[in-house]
Protein backbone atom coordinates (compact mmCIF):
# COMPACT_ATOMS: atom_id res chain seq x y z
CA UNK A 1 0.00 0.00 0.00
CA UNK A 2 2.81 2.50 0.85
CA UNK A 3 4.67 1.60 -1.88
CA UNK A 4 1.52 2.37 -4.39
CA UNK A 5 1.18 5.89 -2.46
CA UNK A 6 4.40 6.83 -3.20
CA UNK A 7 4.44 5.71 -6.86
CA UNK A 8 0.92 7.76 -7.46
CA UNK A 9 3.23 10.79 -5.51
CA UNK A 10 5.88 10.39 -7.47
CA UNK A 11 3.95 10.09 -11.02
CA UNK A 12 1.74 13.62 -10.23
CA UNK A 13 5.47 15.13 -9.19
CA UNK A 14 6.79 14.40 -12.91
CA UNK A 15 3.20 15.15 -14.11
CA UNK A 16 4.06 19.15 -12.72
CA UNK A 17 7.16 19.64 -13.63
CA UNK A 18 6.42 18.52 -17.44
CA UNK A 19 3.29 20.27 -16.98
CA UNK A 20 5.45 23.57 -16.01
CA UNK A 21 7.73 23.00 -18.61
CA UNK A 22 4.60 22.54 -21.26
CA UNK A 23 3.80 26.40 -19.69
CA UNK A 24 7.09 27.87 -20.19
CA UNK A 25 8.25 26.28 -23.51
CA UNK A 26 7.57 28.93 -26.17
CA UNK A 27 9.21 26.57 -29.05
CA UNK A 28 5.75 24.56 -30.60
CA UNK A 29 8.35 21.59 -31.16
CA UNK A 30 8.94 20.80 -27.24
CA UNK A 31 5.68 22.11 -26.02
CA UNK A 32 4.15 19.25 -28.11
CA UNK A 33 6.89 16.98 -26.90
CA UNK A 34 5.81 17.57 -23.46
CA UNK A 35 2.40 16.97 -23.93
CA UNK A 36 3.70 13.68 -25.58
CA UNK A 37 5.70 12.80 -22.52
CA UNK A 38 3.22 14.04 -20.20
CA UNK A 39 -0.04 11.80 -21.14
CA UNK A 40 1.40 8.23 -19.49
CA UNK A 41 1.71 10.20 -15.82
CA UNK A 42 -1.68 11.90 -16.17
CA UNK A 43 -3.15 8.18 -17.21
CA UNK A 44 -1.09 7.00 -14.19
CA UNK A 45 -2.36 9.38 -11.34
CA UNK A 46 -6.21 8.78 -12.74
CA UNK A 47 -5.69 4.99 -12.67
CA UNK A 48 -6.32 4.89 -16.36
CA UNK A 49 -4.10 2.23 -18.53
């Protein structure tokens, strides 16, 4: 259980700080990138495969 807690912590952590990254890239290239790179944490903090 604690080690399921921490994994959900840790996925929404990387989930910001792409997410904050997305915000402040003003290159369309890596702002897209990030949105790529982003969508497997945000499936991983809703539960969602």
């Amino acid at each position: 259980m604690t080690i399921m807690i921490l994994y959900y912590i840790m996925a929404a952590f990387f989930g910001v700080v792409l997410l904050w990254n997305f915000v402040k890239s003003k290159d369309v290239q890596k702002a897209i990138l990030y949105l790529v790179i982003l969508m497997p944490f945000v499936l991983r903090v809703f539960r969602l495969k």
